[in-house]
C-alpha atoms as a PDB file:
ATOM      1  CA  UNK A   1     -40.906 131.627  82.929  1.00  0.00           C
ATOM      2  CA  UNK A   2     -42.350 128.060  84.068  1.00  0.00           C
ATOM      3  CA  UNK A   3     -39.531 128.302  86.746  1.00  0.00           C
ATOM      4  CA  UNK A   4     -40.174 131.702  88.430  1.00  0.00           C
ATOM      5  CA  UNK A   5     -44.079 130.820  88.671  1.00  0.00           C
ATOM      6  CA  UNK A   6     -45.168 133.135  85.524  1.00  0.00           C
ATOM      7  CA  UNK A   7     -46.608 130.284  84.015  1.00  0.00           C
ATOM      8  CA  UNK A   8     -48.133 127.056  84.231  1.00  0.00           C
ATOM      9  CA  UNK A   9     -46.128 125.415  81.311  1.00  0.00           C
ATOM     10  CA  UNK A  10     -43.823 126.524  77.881  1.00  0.00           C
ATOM     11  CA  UNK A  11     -43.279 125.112  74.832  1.00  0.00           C
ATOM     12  CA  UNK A  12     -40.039 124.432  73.416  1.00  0.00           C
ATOM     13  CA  UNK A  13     -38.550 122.890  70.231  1.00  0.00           C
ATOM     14  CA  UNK A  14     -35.952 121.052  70.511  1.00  0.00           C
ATOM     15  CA  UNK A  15     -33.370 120.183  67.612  1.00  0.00           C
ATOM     16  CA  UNK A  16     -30.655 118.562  69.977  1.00  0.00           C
ATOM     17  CA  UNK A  17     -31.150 119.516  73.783  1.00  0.00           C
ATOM     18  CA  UNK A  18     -33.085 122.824  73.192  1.00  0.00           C
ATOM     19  CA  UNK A  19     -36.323 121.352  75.449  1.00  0.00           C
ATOM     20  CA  UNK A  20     -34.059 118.959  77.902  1.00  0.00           C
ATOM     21  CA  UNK A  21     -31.055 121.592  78.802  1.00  0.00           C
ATOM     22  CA  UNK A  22     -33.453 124.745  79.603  1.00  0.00           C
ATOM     23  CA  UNK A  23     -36.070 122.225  81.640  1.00  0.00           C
ATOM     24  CA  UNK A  24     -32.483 120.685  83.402  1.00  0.00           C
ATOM     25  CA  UNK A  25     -30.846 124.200  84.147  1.00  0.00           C
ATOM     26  CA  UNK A  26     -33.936 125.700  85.542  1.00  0.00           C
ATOM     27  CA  UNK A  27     -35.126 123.135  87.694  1.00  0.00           C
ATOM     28  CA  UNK A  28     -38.378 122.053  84.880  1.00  0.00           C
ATOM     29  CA  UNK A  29     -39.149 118.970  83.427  1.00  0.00           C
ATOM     30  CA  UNK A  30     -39.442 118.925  79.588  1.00  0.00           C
ATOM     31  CA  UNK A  31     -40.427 116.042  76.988  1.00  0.00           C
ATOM     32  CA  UNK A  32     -38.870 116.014  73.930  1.00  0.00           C
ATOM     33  CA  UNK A  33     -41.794 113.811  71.817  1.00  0.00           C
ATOM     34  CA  UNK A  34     -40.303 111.486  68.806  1.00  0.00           C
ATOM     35  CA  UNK A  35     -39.235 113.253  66.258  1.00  0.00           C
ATOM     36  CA  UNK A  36     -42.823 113.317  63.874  1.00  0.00           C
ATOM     37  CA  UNK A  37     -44.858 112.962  66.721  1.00  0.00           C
ATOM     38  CA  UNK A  38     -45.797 116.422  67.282  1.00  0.00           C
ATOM     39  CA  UNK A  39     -46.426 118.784  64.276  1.00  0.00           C
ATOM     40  CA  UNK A  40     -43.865 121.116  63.305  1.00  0.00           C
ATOM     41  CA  UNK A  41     -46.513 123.258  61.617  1.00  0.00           C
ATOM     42  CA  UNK A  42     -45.832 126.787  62.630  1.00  0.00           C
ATOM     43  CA  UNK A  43     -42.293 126.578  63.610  1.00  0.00           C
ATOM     44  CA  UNK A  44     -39.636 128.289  62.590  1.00  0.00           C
ATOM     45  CA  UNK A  45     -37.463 125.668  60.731  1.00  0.00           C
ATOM     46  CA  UNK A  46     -33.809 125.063  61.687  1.00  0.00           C
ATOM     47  CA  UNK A  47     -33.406 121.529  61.491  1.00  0.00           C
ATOM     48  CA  UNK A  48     -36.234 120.095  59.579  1.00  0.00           C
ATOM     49  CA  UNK A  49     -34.753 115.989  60.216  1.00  0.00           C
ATOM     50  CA  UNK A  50     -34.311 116.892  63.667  1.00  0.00           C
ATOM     51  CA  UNK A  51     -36.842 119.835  64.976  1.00  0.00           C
ATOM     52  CA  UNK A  52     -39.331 118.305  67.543  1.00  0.00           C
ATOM     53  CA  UNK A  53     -41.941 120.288  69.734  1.00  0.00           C
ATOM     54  CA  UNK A  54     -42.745 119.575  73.457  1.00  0.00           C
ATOM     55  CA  UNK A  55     -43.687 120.807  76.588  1.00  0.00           C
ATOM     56  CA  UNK A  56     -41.714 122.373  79.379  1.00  0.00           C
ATOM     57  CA  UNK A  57     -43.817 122.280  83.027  1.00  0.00           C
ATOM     58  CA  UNK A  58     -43.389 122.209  86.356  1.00  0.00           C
ATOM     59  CA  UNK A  59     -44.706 118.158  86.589  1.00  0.00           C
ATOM     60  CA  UNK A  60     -44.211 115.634  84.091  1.00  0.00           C
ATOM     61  CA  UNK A  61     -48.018 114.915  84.686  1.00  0.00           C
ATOM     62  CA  UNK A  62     -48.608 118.934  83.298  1.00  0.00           C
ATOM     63  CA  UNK A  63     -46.137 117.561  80.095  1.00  0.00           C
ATOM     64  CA  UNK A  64     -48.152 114.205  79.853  1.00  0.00           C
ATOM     65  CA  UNK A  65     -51.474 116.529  79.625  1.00  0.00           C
ATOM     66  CA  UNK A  66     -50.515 119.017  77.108  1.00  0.00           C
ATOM     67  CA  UNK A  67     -48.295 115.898  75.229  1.00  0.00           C
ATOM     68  CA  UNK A  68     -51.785 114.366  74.850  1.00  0.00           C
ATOM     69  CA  UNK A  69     -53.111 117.433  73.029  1.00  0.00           C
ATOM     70  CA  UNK A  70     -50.679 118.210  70.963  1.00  0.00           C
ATOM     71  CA  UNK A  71     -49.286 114.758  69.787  1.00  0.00           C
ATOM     72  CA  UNK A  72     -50.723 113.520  66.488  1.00  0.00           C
ATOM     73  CA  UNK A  73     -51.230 113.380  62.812  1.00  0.00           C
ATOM     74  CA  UNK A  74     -51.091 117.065  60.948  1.00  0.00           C
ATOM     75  CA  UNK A  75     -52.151 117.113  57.439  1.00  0.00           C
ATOM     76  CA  UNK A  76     -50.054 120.486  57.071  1.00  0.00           C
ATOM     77  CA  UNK A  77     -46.496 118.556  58.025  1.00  0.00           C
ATOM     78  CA  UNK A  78     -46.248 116.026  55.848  1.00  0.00           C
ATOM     79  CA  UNK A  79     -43.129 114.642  57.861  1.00  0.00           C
ATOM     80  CA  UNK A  80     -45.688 114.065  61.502  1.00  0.00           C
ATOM     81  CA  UNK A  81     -46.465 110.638  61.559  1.00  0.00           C
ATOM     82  CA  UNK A  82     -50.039 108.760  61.322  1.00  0.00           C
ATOM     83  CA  UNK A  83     -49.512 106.369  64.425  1.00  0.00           C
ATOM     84  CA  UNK A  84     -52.356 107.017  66.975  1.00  0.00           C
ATOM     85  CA  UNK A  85     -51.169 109.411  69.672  1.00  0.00           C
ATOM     86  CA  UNK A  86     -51.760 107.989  73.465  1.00  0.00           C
ATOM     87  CA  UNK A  87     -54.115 109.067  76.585  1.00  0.00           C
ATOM     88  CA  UNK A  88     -50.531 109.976  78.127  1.00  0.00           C
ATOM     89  CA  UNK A  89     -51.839 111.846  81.510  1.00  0.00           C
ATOM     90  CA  UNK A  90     -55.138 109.612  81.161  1.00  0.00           C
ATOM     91  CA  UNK A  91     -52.747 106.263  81.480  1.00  0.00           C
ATOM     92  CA  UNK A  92     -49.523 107.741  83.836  1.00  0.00           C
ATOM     93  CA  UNK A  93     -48.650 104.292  85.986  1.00  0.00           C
ATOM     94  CA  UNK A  94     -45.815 104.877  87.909  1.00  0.00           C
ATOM     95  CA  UNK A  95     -46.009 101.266  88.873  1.00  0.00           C
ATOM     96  CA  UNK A  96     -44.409 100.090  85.540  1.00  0.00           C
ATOM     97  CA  UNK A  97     -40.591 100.922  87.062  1.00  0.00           C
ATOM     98  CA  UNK A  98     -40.920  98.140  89.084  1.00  0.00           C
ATOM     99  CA  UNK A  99     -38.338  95.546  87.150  1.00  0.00           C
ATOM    100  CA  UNK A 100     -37.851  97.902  84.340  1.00  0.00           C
ATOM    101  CA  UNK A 101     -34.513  97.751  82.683  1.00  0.00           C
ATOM    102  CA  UNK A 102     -32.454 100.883  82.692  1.00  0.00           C
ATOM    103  CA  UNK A 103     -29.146 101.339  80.746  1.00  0.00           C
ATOM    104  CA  UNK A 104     -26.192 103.878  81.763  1.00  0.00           C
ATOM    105  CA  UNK A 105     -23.880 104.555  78.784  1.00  0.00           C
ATOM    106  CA  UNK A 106     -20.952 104.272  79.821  1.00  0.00           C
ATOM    107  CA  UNK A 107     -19.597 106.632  77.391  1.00  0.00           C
ATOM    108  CA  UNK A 108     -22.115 109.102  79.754  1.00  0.00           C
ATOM    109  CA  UNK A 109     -20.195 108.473  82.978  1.00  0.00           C
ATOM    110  CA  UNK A 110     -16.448 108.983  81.250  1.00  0.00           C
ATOM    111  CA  UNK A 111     -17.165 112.349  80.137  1.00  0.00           C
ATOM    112  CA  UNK A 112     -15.715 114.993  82.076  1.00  0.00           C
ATOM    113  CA  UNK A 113     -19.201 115.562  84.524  1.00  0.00           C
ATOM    114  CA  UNK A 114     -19.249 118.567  86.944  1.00  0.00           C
ATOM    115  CA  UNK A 115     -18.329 116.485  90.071  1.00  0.00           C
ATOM    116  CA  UNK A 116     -21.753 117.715  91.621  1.00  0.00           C
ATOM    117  CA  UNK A 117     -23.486 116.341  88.633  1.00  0.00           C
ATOM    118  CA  UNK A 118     -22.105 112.895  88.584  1.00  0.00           C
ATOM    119  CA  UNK A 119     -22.592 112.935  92.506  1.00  0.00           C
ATOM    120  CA  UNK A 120     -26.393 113.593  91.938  1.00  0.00           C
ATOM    121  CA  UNK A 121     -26.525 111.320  88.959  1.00  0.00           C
ATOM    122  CA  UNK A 122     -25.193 108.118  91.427  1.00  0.00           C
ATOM    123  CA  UNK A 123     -28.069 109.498  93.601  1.00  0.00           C
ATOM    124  CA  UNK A 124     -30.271 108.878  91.761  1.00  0.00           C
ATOM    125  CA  UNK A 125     -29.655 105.625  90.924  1.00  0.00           C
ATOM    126  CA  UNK A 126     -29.843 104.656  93.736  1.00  0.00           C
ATOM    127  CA  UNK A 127     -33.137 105.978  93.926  1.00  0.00           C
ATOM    128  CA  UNK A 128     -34.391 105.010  90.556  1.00  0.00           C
ATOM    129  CA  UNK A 129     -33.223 100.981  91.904  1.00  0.00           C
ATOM    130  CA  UNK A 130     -35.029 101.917  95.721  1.00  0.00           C
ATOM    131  CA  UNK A 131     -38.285 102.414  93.031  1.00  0.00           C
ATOM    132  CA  UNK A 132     -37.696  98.478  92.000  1.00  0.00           C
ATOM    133  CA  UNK A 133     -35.984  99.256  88.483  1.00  0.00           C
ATOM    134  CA  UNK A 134     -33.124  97.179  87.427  1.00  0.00           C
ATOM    135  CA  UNK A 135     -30.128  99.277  86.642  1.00  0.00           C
ATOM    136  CA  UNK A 136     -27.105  98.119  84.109  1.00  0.00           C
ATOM    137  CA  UNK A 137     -24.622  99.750  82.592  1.00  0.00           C
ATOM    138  CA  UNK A 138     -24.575  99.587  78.295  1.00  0.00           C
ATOM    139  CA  UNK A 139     -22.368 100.973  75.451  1.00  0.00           C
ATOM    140  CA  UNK A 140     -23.053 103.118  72.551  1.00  0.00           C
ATOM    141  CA  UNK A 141     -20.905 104.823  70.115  1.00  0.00           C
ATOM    142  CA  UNK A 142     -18.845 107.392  71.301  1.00  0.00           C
ATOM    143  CA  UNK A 143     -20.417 110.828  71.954  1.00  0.00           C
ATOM    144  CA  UNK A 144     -17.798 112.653  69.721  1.00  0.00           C
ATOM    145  CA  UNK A 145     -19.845 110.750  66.698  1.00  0.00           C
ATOM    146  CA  UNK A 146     -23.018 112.699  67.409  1.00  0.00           C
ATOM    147  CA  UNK A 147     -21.563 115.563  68.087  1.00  0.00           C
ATOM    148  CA  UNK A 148     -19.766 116.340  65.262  1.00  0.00           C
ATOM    149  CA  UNK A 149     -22.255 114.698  62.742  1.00  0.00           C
ATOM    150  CA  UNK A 150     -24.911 116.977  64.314  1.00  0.00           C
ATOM    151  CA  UNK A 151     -22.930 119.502  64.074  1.00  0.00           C
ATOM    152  CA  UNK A 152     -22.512 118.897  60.200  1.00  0.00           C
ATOM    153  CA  UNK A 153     -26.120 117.775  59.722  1.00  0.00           C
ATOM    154  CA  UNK A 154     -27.834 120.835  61.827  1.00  0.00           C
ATOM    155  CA  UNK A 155     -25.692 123.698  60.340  1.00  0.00           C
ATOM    156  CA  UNK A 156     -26.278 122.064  56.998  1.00  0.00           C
ATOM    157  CA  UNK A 157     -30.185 122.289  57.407  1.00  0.00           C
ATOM    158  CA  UNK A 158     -29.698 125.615  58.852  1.00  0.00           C
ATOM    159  CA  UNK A 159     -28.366 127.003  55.467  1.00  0.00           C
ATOM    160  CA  UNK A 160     -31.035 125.580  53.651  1.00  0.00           C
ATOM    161  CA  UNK A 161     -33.695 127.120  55.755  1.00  0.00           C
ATOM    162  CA  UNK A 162     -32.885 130.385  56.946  1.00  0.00           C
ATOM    163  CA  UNK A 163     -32.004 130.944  52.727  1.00  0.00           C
ATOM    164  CA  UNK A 164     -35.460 131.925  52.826  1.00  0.00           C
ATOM    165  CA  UNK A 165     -34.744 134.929  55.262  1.00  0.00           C
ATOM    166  CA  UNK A 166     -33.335 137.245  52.668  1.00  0.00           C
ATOM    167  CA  UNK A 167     -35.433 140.632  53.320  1.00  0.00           C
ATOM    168  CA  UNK A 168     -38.017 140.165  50.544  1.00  0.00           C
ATOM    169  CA  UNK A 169     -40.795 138.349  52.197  1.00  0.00           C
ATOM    170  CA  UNK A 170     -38.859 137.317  55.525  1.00  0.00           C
ATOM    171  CA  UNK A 171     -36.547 139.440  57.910  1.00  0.00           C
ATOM    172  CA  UNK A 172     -35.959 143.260  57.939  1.00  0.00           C
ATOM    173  CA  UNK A 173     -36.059 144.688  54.686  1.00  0.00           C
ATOM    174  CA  UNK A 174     -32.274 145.607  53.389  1.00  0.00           C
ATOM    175  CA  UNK A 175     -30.994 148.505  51.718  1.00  0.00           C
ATOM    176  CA  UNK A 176     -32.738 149.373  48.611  1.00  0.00           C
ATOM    177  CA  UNK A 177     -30.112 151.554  47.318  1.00  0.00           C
ATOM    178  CA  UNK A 178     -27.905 148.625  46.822  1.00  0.00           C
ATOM    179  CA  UNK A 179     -27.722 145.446  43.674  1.00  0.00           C
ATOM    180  CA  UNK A 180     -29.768 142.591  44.159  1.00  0.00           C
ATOM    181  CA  UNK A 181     -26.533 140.792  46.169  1.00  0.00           C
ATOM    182  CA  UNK A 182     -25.747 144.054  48.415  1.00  0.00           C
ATOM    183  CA  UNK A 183     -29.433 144.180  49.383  1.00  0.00           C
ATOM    184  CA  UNK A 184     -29.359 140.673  50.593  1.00  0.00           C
ATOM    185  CA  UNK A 185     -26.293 140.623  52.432  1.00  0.00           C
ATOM    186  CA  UNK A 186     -27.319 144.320  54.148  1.00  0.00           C
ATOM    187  CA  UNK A 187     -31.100 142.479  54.999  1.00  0.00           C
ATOM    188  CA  UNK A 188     -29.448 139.347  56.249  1.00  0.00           C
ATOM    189  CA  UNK A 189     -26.726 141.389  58.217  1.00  0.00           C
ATOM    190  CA  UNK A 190     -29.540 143.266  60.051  1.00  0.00           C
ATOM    191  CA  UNK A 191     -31.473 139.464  61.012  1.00  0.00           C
ATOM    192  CA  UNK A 192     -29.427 137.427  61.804  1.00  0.00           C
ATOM    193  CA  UNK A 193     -27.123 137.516  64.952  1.00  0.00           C
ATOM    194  CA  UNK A 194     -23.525 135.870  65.170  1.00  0.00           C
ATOM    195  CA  UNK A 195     -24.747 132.305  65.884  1.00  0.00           C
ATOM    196  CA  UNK A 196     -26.808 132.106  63.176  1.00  0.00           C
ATOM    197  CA  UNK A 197     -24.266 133.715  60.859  1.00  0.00           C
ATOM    198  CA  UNK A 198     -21.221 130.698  61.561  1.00  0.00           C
ATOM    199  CA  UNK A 199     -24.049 128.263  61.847  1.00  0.00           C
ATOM    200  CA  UNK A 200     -24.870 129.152  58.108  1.00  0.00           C
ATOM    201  CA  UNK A 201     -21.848 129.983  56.938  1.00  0.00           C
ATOM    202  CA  UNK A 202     -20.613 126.565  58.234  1.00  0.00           C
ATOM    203  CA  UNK A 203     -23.609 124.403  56.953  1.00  0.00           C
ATOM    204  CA  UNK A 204     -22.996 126.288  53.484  1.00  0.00           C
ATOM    205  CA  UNK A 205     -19.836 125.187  53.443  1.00  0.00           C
ATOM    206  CA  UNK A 206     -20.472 121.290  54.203  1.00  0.00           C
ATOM    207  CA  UNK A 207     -23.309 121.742  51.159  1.00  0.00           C
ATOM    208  CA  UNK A 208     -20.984 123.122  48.296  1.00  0.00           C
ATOM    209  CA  UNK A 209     -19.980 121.566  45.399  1.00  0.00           C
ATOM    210  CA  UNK A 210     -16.993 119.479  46.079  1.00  0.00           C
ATOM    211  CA  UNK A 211     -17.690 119.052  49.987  1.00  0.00           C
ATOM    212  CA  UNK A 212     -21.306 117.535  50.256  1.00  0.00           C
ATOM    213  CA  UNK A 213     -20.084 113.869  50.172  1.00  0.00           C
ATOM    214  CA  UNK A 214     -17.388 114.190  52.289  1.00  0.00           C
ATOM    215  CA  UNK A 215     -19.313 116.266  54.818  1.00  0.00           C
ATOM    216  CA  UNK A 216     -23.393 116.041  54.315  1.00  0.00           C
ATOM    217  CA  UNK A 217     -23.292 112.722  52.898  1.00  0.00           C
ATOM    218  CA  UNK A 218     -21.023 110.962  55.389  1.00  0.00           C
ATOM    219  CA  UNK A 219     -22.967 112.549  58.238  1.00  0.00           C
ATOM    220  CA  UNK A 220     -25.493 110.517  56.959  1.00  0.00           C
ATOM    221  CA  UNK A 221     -24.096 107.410  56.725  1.00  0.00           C
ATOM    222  CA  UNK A 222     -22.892 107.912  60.758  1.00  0.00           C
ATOM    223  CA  UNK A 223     -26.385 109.352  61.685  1.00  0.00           C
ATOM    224  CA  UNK A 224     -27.624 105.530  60.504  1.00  0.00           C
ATOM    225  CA  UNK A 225     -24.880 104.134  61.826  1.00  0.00           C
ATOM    226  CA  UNK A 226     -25.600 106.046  65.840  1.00  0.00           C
ATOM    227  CA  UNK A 227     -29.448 104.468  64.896  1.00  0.00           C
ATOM    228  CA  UNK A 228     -28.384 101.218  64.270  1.00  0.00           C
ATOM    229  CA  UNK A 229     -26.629 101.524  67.285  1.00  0.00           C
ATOM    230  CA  UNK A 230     -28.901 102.779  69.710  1.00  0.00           C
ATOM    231  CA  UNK A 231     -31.899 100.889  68.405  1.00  0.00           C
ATOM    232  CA  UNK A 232     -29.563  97.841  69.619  1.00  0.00           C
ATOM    233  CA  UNK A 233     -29.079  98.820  73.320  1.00  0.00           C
ATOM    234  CA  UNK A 234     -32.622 100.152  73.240  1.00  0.00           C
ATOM    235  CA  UNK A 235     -33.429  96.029  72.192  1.00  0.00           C
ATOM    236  CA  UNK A 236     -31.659  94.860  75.621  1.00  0.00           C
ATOM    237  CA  UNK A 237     -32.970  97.566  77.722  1.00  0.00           C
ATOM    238  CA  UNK A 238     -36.513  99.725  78.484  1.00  0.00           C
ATOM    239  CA  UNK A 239     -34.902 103.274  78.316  1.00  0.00           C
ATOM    240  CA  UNK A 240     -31.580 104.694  78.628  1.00  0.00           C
ATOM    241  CA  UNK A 241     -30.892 106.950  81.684  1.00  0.00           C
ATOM    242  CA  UNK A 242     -27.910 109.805  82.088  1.00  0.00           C
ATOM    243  CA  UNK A 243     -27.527 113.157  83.549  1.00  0.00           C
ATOM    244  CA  UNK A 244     -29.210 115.853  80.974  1.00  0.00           C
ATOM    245  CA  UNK A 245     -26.338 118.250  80.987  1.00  0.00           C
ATOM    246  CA  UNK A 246     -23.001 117.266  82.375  1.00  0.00           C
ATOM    247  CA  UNK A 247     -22.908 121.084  84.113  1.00  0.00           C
ATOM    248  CA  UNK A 248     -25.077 123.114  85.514  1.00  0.00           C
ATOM    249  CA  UNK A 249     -26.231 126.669  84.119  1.00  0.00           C
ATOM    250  CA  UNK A 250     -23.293 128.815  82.769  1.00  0.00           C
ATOM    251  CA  UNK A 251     -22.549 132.104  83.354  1.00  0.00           C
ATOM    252  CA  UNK A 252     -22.196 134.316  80.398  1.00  0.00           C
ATOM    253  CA  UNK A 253     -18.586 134.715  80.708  1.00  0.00           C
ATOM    254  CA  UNK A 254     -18.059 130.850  80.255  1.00  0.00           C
ATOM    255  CA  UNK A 255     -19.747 130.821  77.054  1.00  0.00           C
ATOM    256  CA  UNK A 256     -16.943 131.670  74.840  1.00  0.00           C
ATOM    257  CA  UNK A 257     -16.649 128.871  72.725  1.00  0.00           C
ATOM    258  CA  UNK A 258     -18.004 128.994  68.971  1.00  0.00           C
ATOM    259  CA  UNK A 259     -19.461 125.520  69.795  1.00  0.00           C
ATOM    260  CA  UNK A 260     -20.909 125.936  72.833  1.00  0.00           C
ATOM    261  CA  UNK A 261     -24.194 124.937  71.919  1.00  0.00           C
ATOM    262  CA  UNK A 262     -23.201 121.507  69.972  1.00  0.00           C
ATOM    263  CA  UNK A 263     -20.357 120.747  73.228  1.00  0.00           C
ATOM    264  CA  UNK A 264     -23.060 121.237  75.721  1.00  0.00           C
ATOM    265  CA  UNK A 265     -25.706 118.999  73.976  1.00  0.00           C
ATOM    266  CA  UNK A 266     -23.455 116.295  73.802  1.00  0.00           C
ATOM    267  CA  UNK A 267     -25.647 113.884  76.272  1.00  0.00           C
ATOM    268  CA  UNK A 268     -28.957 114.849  73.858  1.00  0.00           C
ATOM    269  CA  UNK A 269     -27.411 114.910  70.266  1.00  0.00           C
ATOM    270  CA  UNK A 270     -27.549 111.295  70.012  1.00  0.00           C
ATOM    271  CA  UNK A 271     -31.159 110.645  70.614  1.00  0.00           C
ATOM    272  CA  UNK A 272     -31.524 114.050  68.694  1.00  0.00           C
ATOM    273  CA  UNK A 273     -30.427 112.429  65.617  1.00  0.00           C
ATOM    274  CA  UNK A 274     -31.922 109.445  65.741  1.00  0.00           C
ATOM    275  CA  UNK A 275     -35.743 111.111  66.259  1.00  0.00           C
ATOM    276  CA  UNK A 276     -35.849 109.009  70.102  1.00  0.00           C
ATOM    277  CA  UNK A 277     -37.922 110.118  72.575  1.00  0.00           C
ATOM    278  CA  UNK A 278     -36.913 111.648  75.531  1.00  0.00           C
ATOM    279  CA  UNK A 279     -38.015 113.380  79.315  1.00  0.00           C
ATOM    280  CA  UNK A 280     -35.555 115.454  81.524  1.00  0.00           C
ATOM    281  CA  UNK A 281     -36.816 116.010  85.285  1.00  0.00           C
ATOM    282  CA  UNK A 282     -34.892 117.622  88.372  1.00  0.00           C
ATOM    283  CA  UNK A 283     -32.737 115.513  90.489  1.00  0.00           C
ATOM    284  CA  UNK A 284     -31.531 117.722  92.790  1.00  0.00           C
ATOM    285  CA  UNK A 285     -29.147 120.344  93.035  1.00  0.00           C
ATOM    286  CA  UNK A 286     -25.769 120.938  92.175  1.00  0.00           C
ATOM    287  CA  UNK A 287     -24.411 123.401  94.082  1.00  0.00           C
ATOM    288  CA  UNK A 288     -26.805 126.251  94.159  1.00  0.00           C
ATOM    289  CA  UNK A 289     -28.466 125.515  90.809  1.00  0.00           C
ATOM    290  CA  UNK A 290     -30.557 123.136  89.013  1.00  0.00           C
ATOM    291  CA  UNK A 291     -29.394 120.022  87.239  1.00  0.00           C
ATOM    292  CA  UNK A 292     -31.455 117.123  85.000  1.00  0.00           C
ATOM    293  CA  UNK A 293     -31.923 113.433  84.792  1.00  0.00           C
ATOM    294  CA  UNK A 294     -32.919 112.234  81.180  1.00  0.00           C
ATOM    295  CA  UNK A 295     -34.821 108.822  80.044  1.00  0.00           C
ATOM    296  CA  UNK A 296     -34.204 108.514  76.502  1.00  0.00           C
ATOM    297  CA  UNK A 297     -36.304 105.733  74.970  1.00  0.00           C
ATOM    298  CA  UNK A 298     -37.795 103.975  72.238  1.00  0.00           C
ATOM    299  CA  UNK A 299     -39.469 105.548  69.015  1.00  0.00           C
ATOM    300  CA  UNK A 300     -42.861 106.139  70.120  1.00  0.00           C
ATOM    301  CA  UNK A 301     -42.443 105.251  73.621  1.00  0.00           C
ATOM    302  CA  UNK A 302     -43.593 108.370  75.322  1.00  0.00           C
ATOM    303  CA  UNK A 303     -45.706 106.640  77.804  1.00  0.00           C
ATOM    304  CA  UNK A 304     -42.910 104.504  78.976  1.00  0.00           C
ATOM    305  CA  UNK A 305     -41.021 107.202  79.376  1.00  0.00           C
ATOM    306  CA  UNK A 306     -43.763 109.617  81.032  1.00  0.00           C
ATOM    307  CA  UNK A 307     -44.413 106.656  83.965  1.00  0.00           C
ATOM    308  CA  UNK A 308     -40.912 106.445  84.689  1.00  0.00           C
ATOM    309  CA  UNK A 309     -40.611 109.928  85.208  1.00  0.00           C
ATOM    310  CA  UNK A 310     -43.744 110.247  86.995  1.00  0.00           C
ATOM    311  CA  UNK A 311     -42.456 107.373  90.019  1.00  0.00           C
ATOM    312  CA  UNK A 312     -38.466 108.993  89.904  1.00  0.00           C
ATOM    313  CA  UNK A 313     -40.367 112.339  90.612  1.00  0.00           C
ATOM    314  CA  UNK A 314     -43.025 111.768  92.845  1.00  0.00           C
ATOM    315  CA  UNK A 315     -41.123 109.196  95.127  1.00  0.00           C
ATOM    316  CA  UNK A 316     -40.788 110.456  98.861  1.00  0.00           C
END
């Protein structure tokens, strides 16, 4: 909708890529706030430790406005946090990527990028070191970590919270013919589509008796371990940088994986976990379609982020 002009901006929740991959595959630029900074009052839960609203515009300066006027403390989510929200459009200096320090991952780069991707991705680069930035290359734990401990950790919290979807005071009504079990199963049959269905069944599974340490728990102790991590690169660099997706748009009929969704997120999940902040703006195309550059950065460090979009985006 921001895209084809029917709008002037969107919002977007994102739990692991959900405001980054839309904004990169349709040629937007979205800002995925740190996780707490922006209530989660009135959104549908799916994963409560990782759910985090932002905008989706046509400008980072249009996310930096509405950023500024949704960001803060909400007494009705107890999980938003009480630090003081910034004047992020109010205090946008692109200037600030002059000498900056920028970190590639290399475990980024040796994925298996669309070729058009990683050509655009070197382009910018270039451009982002043209700007005065100081580009190096880092290392972080290897993406199959977050990826399959988001996977546990999101399906898990999925479980938990669409339980409350059982046709009584949430989703279509069931059969009232049926027991108390049928009329569940016949109510959650009708609301919930085949994603949600294996994502549920799956984060069920990882929360049973006999399977929550070896699944939920552990996913835990890696999700601190990816924090520890990242927090350290984050200490000898300003922001991480990467291509938001490592393809562009897909049709429908290459979408026939049952983990699509957590194999696609795989440059996001990371920071996803770990509550960073992040902002993905066009660099170009690949091909015929739209594809993303992402600054990932520290807790809280919107602003940062926000100015170095702001120069990448604006530069002639």
């Amino acid at each position: 909708a921001v895209a084809a002009d029917m709008c002037i901006a969107a919002m977007g929740t994102e739990t692991a890529g959900s405001i980054r991959l839309p904004s990169s595959w349709c040629g937007t630029t979205g800002i995925k706030p740190t996780y707490s900074r922006v209530s989660r009052f009135g959104v549908v839960a799916m994963g409560s430790s990782l759910d985090s609203p932002g905008p989706m515009t046509k400008t980072v300066e249009d996310g930096a406005y509405i950023l500024e006027i949704i960001a803060g403390h909400d007494e009705k989510d107890f999980s938003s946090s009480t630090q003081p929200a910034e004047k992020y459009f109010e205090n946008i200096n692109p200037e600030r990527i002059k000498g900056i320090k920028l970190g590639i991952p290399k475990e980024f780069t040796d994925l298996d990028l669309q070729p058009d991707v990683r050509k655009r991705f070197n382009e910018a680069v270039e451009k982002l070191k043209s700007l005065g930035a100081e580009v190096s290359e880092v290392s972080i734990l290897d993406t199959k970590y977050s990826m399959a401990t988001y996977t546990i950790m999101q399906r898990s919290e999925v479980s938990s919270n669409l339980a409350r979807f059982d046709g009584t005071r949430y989703s279509p009504a069931g059969d009232i013919s049926k027991t108390v079990i049928e009329y569940y199963e016949s109510a959650r049959g009708k609301g919930f589509g085949d994603e949600a269905k294996r994502r549920i069944m799956t984060g069920t599974y990882a929360l049973s008796a006999g399977y929550s340490d070896a699944f939920y728990k552990k996913g835990e102790e890696v999700r601190n371990m990816i924090k520890d991590n990242l927090n350290e690169v984050l200490s000898k660099v300003d922001a991480i940088i990467g291509p938001t997706t490592p393809t562009t748009a897909l049709g429908d009929d290459e979408v026939n994986d049952p983990l699509f969704g957590e194999m696609i997120d795989v440059l996001a999940e990371g920071s996803s976990l770990t509550g960073l902040p992040a902002v993905s703006i066009p660099m170009g195309l690949a091909g015929k379609l739209p594809i993303g550059l992402q600054f990932i950065g520290k807790h809280f460090d919107e602003q940062l982020l926000i100015d170095l979009a702001s120069a990448f985006q604006n530069a002639e």
